[in-house]
N, C-alpha and C. Protein backbone atom coordinates (compact mmCIF):
# COMPACT_ATOMS: atom_id res chain seq x y z
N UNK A 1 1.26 -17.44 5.68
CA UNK A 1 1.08 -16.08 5.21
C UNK A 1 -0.42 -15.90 4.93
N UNK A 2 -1.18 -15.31 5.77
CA UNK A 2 -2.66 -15.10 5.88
C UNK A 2 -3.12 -14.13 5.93
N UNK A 3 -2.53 -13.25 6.83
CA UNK A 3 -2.35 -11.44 7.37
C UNK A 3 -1.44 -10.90 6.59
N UNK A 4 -1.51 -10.05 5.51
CA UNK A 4 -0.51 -9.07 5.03
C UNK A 4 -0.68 -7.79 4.55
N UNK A 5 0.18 -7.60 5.57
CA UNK A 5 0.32 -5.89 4.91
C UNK A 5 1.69 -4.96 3.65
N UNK A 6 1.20 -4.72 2.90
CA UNK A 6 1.61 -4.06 1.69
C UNK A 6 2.00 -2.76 2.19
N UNK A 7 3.60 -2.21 2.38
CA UNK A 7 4.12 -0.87 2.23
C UNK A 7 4.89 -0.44 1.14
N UNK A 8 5.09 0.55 2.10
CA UNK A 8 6.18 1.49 0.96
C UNK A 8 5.90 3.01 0.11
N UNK A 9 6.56 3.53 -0.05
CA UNK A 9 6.56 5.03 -0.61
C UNK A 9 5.65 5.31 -1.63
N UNK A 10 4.87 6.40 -1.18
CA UNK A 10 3.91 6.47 -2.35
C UNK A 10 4.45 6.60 -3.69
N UNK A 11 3.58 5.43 -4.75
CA UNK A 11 4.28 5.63 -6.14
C UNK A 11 5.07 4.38 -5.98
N UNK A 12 5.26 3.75 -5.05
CA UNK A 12 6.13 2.09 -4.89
C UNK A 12 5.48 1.12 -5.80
N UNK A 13 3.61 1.32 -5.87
CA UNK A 13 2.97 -0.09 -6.52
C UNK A 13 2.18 -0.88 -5.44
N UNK A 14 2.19 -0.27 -4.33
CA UNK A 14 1.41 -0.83 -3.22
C UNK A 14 0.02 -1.47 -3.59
N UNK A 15 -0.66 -0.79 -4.14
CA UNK A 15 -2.14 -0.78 -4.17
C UNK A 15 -1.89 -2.41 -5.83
N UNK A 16 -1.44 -1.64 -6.65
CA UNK A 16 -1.14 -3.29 -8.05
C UNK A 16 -0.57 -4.72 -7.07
N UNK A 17 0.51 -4.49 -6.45
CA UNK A 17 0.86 -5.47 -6.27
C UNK A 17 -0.25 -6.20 -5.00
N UNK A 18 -0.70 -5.72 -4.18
CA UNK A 18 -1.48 -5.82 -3.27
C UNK A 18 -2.70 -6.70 -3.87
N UNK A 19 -3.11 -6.00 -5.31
CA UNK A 19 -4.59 -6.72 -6.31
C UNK A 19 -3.86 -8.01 -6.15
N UNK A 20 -2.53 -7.90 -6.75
CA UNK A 20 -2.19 -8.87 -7.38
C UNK A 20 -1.66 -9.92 -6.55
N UNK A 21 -1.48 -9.64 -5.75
CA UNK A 21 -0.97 -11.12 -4.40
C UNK A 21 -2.18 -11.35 -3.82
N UNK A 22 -3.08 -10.65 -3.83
CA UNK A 22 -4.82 -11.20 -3.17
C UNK A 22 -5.61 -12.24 -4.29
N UNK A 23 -5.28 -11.71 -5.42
CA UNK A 23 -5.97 -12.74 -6.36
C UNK A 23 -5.11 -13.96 -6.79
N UNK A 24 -3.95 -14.37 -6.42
CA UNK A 24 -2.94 -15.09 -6.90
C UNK A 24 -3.38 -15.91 -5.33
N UNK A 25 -3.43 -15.15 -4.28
CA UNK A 25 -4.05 -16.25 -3.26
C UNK A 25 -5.52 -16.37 -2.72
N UNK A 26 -6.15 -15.86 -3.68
CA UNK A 26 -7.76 -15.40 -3.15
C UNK A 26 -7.89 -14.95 -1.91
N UNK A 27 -7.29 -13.71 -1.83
CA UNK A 27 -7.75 -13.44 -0.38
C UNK A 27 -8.59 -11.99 -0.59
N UNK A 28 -9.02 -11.44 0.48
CA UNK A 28 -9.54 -10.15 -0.28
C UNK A 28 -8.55 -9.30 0.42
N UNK A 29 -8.73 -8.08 -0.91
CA UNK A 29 -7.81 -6.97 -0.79
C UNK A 29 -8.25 -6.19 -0.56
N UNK A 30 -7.79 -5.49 0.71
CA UNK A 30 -8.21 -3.65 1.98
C UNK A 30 -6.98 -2.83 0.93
N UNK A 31 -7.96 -1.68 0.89
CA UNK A 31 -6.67 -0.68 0.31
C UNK A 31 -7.31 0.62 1.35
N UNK A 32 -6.41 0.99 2.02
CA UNK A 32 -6.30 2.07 3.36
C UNK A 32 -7.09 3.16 2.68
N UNK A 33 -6.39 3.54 1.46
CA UNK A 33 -6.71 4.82 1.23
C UNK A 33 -8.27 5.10 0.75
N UNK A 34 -8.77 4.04 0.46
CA UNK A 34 -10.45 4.09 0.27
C UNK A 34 -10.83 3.55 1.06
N UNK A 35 -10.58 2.99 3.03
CA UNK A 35 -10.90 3.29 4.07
C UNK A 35 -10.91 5.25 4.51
N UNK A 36 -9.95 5.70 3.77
CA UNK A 36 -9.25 6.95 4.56
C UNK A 36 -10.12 8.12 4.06
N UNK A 37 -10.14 8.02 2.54
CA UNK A 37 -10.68 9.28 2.01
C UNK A 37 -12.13 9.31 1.67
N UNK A 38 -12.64 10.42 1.97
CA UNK A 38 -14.33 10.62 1.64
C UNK A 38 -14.01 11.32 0.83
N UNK A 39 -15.51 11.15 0.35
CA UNK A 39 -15.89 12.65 -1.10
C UNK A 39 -15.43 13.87 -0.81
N UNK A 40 -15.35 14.62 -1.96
CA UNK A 40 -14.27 15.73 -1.98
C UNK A 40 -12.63 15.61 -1.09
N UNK A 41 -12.04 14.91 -1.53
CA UNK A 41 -10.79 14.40 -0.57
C UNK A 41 -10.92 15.22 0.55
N UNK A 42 -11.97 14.37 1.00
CA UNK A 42 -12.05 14.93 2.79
C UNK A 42 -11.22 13.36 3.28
N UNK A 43 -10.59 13.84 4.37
CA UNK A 43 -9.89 13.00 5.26
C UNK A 43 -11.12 12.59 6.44
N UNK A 44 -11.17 11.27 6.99
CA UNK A 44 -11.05 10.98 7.84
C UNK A 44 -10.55 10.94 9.00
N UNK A 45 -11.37 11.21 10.21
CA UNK A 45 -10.90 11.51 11.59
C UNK A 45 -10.30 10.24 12.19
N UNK A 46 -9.39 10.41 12.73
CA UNK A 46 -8.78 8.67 13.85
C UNK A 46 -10.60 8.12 14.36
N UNK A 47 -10.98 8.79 14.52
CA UNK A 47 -12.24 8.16 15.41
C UNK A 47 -12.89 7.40 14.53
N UNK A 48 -13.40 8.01 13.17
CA UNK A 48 -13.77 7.46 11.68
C UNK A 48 -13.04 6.20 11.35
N UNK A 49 -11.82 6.80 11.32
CA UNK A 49 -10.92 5.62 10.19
C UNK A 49 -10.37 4.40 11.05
N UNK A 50 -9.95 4.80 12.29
CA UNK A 50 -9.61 3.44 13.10
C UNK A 50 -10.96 2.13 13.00
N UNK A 51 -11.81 2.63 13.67
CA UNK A 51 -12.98 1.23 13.62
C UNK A 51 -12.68 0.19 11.55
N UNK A 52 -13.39 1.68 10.85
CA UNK A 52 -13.26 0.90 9.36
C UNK A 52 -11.53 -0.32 9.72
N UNK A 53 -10.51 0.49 9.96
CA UNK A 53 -9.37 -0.43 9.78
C UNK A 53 -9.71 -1.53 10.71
N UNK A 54 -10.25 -1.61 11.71
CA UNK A 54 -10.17 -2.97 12.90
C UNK A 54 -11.33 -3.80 11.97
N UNK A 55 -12.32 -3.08 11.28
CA UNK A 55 -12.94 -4.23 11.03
C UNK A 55 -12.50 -4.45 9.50
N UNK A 56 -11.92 -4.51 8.88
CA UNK A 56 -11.08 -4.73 7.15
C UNK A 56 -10.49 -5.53 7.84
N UNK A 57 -9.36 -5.23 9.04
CA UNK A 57 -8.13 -6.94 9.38
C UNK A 57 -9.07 -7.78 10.29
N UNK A 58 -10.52 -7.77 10.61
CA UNK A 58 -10.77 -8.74 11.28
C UNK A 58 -10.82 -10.30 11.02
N UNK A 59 -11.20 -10.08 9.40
CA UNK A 59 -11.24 -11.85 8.50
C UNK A 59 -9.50 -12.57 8.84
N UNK A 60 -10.06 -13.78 8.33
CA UNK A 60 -9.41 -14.75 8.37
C UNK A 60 -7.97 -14.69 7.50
N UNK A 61 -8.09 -14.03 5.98
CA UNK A 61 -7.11 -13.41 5.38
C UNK A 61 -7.03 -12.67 4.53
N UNK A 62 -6.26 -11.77 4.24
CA UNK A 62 -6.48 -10.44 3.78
C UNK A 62 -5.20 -9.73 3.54
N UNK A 63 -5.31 -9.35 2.20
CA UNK A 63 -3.34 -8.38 1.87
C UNK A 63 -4.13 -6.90 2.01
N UNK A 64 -3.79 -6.19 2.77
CA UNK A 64 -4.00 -4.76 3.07
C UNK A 64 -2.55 -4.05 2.75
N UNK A 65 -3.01 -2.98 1.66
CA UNK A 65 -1.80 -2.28 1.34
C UNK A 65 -2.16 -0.68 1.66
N UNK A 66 -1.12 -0.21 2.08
CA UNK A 66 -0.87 1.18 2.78
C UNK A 66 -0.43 1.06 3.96
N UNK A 67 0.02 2.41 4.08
CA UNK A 67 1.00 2.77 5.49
C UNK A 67 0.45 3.25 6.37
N UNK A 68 -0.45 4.50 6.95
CA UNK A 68 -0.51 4.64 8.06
C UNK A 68 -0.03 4.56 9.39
N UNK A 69 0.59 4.69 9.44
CA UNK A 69 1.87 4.28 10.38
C UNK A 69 0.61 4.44 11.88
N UNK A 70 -0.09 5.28 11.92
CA UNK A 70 -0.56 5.68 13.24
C UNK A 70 -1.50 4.19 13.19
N UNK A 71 -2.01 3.71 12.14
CA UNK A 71 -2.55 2.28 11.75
C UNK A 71 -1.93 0.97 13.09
N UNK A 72 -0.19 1.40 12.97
CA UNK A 72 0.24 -0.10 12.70
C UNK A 72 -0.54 -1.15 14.25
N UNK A 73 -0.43 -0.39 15.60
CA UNK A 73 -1.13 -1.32 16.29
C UNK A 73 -1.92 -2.12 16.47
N UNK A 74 -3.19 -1.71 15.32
CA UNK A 74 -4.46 -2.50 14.54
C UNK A 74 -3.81 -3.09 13.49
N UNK A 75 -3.34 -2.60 12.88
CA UNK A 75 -3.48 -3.62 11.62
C UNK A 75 -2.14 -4.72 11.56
N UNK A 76 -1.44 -4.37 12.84
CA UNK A 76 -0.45 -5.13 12.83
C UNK A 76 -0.62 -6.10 14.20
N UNK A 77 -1.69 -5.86 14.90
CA UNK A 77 -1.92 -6.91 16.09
C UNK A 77 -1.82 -8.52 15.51
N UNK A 78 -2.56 -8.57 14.49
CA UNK A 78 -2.69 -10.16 13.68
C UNK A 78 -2.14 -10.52 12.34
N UNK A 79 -1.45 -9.07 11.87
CA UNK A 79 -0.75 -9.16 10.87
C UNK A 79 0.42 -10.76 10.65
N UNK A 80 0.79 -11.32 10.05
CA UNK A 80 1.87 -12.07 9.88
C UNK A 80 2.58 -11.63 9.12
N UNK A 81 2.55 -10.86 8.04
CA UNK A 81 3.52 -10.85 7.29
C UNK A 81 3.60 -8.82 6.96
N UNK A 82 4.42 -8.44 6.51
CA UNK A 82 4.90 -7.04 6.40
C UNK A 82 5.68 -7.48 4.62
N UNK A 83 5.15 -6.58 3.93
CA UNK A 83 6.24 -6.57 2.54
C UNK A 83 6.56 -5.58 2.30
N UNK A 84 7.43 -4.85 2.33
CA UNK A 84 8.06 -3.45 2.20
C UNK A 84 8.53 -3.35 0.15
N UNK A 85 8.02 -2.51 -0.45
CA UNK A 85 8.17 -2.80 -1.91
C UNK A 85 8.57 -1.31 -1.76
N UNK A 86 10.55 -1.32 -1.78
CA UNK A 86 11.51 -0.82 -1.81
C UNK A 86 12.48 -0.84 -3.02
N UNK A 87 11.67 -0.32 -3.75
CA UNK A 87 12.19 0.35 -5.12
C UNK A 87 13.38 1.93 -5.07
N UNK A 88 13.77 1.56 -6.08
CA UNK A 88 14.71 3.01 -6.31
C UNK A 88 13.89 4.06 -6.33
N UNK A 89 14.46 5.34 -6.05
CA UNK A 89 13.93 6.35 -6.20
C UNK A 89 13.54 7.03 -7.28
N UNK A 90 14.35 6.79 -8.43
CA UNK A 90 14.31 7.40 -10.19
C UNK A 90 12.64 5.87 -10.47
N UNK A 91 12.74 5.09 -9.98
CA UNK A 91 12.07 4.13 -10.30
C UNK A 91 10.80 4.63 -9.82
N UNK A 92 10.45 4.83 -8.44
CA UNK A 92 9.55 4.90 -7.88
C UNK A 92 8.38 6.50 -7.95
N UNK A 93 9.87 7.43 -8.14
CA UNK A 93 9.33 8.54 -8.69
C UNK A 93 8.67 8.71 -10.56
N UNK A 94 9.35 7.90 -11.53
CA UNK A 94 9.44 7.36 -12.33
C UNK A 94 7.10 6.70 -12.42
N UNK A 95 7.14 5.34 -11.60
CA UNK A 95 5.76 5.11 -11.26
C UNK A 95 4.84 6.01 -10.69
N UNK A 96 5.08 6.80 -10.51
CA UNK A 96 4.27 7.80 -9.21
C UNK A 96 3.99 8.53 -10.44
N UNK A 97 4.85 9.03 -11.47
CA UNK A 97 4.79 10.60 -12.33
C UNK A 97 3.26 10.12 -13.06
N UNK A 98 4.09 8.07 -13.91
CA UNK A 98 3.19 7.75 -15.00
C UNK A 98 1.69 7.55 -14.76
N UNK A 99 1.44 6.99 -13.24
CA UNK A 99 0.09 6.67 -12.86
C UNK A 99 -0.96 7.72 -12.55
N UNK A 100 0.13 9.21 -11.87
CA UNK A 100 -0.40 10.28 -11.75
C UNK A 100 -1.03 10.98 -13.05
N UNK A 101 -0.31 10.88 -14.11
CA UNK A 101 -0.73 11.56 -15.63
C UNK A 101 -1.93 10.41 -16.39
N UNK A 102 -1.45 9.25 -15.69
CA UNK A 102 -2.91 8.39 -16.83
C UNK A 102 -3.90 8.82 -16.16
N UNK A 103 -4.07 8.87 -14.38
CA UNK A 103 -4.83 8.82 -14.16
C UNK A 103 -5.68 10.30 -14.29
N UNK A 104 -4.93 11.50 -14.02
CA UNK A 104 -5.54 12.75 -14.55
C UNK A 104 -6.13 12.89 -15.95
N UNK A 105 -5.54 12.09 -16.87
CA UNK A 105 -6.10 12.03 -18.39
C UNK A 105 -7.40 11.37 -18.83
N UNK A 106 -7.20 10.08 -17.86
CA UNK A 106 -8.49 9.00 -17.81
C UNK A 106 -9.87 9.65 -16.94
N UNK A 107 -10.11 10.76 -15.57
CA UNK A 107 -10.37 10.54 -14.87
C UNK A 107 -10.82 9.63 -14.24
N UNK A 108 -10.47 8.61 -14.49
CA UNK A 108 -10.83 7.64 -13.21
C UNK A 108 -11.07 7.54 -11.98
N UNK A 109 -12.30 7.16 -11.43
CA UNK A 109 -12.63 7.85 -9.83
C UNK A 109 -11.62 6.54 -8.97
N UNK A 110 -11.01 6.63 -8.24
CA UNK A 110 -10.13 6.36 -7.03
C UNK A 110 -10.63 5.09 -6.41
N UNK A 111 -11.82 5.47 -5.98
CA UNK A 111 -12.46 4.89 -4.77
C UNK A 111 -13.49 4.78 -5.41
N UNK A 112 -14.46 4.18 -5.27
CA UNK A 112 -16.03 3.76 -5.73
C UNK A 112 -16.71 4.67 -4.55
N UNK A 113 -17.41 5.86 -5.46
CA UNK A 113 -18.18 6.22 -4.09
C UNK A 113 -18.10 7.62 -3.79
N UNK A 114 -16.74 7.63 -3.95
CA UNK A 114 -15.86 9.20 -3.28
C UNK A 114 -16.11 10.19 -4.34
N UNK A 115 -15.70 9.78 -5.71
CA UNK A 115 -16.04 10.81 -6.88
C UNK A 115 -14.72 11.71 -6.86
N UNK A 116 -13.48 10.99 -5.65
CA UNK A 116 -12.03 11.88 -5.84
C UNK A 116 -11.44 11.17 -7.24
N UNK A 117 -10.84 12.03 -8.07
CA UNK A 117 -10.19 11.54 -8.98
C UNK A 117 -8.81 12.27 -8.86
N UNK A 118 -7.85 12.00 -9.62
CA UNK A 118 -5.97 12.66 -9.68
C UNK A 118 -6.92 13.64 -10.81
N UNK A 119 -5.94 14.73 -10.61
CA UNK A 119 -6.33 16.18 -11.75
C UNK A 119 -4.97 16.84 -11.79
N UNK A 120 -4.71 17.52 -13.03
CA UNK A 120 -3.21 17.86 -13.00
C UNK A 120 -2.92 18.77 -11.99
N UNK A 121 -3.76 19.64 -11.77
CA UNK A 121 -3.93 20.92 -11.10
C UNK A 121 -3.48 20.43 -9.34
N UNK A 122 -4.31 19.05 -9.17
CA UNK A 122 -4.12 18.62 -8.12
C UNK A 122 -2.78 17.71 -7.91
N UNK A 123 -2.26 17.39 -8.56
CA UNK A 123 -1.26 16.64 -8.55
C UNK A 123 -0.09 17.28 -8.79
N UNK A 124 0.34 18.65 -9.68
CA UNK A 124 1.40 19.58 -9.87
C UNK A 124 1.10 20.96 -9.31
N UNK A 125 0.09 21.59 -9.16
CA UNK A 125 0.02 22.88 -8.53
C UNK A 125 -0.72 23.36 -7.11
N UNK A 126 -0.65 22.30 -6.32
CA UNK A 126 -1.32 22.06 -5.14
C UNK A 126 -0.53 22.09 -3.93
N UNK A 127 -1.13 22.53 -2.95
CA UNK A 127 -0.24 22.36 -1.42
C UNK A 127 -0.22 20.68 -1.27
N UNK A 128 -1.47 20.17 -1.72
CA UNK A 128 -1.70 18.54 -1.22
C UNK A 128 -1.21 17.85 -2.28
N UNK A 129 -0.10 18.06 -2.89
CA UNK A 129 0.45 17.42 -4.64
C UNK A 129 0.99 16.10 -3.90
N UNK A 130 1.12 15.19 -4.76
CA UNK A 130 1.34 13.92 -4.62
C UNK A 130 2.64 13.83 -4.22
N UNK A 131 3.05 14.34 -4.99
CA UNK A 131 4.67 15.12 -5.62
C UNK A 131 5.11 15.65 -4.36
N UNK A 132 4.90 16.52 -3.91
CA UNK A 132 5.53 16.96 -2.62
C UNK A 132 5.34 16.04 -1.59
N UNK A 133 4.43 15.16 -1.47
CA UNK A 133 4.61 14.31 -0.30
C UNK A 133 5.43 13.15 -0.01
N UNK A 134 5.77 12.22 -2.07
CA UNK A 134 6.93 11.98 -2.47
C UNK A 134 8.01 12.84 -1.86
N UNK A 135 8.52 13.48 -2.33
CA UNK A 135 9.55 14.44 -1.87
C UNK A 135 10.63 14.54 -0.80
N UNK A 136 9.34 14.80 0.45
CA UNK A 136 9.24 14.82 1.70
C UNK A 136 9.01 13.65 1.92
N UNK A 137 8.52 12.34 1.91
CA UNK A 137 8.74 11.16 2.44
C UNK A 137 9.31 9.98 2.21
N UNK A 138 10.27 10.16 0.68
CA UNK A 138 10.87 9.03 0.39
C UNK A 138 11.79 8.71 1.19
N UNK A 139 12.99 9.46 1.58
CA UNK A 139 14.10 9.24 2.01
C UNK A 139 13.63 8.72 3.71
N UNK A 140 12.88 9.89 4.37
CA UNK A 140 12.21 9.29 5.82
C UNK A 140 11.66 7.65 5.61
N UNK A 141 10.55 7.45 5.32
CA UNK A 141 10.32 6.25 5.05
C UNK A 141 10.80 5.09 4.52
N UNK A 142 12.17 4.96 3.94
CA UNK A 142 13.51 4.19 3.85
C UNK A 142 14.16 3.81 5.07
N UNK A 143 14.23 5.03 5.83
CA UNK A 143 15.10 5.29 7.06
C UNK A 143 13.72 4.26 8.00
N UNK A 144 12.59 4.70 8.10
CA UNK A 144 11.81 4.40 9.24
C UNK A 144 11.44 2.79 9.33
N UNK A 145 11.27 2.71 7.41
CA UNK A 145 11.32 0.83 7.08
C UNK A 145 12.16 0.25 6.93
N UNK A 146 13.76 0.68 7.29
CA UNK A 146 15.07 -0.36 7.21
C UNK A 146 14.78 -0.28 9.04
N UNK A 147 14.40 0.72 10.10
CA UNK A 147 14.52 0.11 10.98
C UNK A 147 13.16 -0.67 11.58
N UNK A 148 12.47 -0.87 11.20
CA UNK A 148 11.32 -2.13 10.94
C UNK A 148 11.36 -3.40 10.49
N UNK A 149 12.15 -3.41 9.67
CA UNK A 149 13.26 -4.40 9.46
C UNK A 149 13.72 -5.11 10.38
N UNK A 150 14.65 -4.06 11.52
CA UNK A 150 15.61 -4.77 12.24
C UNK A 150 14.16 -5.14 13.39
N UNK A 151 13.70 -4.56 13.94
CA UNK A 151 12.65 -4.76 15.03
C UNK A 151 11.91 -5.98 14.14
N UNK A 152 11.19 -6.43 13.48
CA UNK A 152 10.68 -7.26 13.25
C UNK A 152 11.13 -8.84 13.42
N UNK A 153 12.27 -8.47 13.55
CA UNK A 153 13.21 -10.04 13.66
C UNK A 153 13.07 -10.32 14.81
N UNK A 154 12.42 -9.78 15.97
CA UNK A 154 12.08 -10.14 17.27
C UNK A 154 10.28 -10.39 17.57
N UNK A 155 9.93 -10.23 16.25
CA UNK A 155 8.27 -10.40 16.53
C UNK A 155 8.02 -11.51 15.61
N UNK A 156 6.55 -11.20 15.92
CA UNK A 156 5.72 -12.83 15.13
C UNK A 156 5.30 -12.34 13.60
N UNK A 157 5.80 -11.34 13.00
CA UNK A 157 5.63 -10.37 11.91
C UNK A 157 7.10 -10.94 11.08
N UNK A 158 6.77 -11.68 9.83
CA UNK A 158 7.52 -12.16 8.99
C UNK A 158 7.89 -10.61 8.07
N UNK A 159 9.19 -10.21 7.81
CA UNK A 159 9.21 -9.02 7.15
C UNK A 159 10.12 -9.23 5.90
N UNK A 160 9.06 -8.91 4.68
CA UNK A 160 9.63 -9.14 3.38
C UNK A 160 10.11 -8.17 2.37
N UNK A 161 11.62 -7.67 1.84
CA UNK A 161 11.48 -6.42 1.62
C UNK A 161 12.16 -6.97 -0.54
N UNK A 162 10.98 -6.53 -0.99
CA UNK A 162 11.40 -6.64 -2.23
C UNK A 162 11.41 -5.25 -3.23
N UNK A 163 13.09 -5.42 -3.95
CA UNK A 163 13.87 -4.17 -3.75
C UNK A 163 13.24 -3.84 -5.83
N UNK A 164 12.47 -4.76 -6.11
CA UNK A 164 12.25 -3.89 -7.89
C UNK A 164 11.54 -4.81 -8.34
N UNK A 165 10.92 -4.46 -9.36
CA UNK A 165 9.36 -5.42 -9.93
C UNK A 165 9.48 -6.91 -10.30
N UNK A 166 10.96 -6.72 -10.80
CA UNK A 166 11.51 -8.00 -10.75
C UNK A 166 11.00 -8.57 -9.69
N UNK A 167 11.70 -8.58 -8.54
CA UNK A 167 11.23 -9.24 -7.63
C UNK A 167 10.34 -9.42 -7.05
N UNK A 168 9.42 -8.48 -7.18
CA UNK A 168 7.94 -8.83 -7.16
C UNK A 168 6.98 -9.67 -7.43
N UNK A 169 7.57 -9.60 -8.54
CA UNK A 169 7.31 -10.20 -9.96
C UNK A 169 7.57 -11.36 -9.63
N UNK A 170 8.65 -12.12 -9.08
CA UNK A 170 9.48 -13.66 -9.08
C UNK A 170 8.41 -13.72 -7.35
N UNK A 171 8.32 -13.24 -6.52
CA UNK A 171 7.82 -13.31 -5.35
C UNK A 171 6.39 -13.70 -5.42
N UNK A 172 5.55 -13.19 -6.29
CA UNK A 172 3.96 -13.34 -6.72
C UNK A 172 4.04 -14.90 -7.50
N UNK A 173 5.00 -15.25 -8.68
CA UNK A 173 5.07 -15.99 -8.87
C UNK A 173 5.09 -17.52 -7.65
N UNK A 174 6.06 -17.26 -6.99
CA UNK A 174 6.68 -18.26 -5.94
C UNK A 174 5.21 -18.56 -5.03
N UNK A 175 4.73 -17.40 -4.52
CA UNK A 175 3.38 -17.80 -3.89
C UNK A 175 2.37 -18.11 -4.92
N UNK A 176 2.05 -17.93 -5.78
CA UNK A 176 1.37 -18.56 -7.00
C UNK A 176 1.11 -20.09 -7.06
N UNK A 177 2.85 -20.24 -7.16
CA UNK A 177 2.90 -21.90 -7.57
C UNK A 177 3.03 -22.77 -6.26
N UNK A 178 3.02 -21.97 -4.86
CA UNK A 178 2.57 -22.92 -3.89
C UNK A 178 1.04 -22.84 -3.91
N UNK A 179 0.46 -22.23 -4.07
CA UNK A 179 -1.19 -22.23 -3.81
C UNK A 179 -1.87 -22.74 -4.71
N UNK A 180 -1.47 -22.85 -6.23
CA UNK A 180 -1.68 -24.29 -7.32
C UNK A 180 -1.26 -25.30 -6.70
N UNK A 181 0.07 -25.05 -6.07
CA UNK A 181 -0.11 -27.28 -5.67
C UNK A 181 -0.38 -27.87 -4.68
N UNK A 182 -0.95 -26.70 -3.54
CA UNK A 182 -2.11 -27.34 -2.66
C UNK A 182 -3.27 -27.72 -3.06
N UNK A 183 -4.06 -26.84 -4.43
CA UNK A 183 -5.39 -26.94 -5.06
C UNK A 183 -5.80 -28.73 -5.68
């Protein structure tokens, strides 16, 4: 496990658990979405954002978390491993609400650089709300990563789907205490 990529529904924990399995194996951690977004949440063009992604999976190892689906050919050419962090929906919507409100309260900038921060305005009264894209993509993206699932059992892409923090939680551990007793 050298190549990994971190999915799942926005508000899943992608980006925490992602810190947290890179520093439990020292690897460095790509987070898509500060490849993706420029100042003033300007998006990135495919022409822009593809190169940044080919060169983030070029090292030796690396947990990259986010979806992009239009991504997966790059970032899944050398990928080994896939973790799908497939939480409930009351759960996941639940994480999405609390991180959205600290982070509008805290402003905390996102990305180093960008100066995007979460704002309530932007997060509850917006065409681009977090919330609506939740909405609209939980149930699809269940459907699109149970059949990723089945296709993966025919590739060189190990696919790991852990269903609540618990198991996350016991999973971070487990790779933990193999990488102490190689040290």
């Amino acid at each position: 496990m050298k190549k990994i990529n971190v999915i799942g529904t926005t508000g899943s924990g992608k980006s925490t658990f992602a810190n947290r399995l890179a520093d439990k194996l020292r690897y460095t951690c790509i987070h898509m979405d500060q490849l993706f977004w420029k100042p003033e949440w300007v998006e990135s063009s495919d022409e822009e954002f593809f190169p940044k992604v080919e060169i983030a999976v070029s090292g030796e190892t690396w947990v990259l978390d986010g979806n992009y689906s239009r991504t997966n050919q790059i970032k899944w050419a050398n990928a080994d491993t896939v973790i799908w962090l497939d939480y409930s929906y009351h759960r996941t919507l639940f994480q999405l609400l609390n991180r959205t409100v600290t982070r509008a309260v805290t402003k905390e900038e996102l990305w180093p650089g960008t100066g995007n921060r979460e704002s309530f305005r932007r997060a509850f009264m917006s065409k681009d709300s977090i919330f609506i894209w939740f909405f609209r993509c939980y149930k699809r993206n269940k459907v699109k990563y149970e059949a990723l699932d089945r296709s993966f059992r025919q590739s060189h892409i190990s696919f790991i789907r852990l269903r609540s923090p618990k198991e996350a939680d016991a999973f971070i551990e487990r790779v933990g205490s193999h990488i102490d007793d190689s040290v």
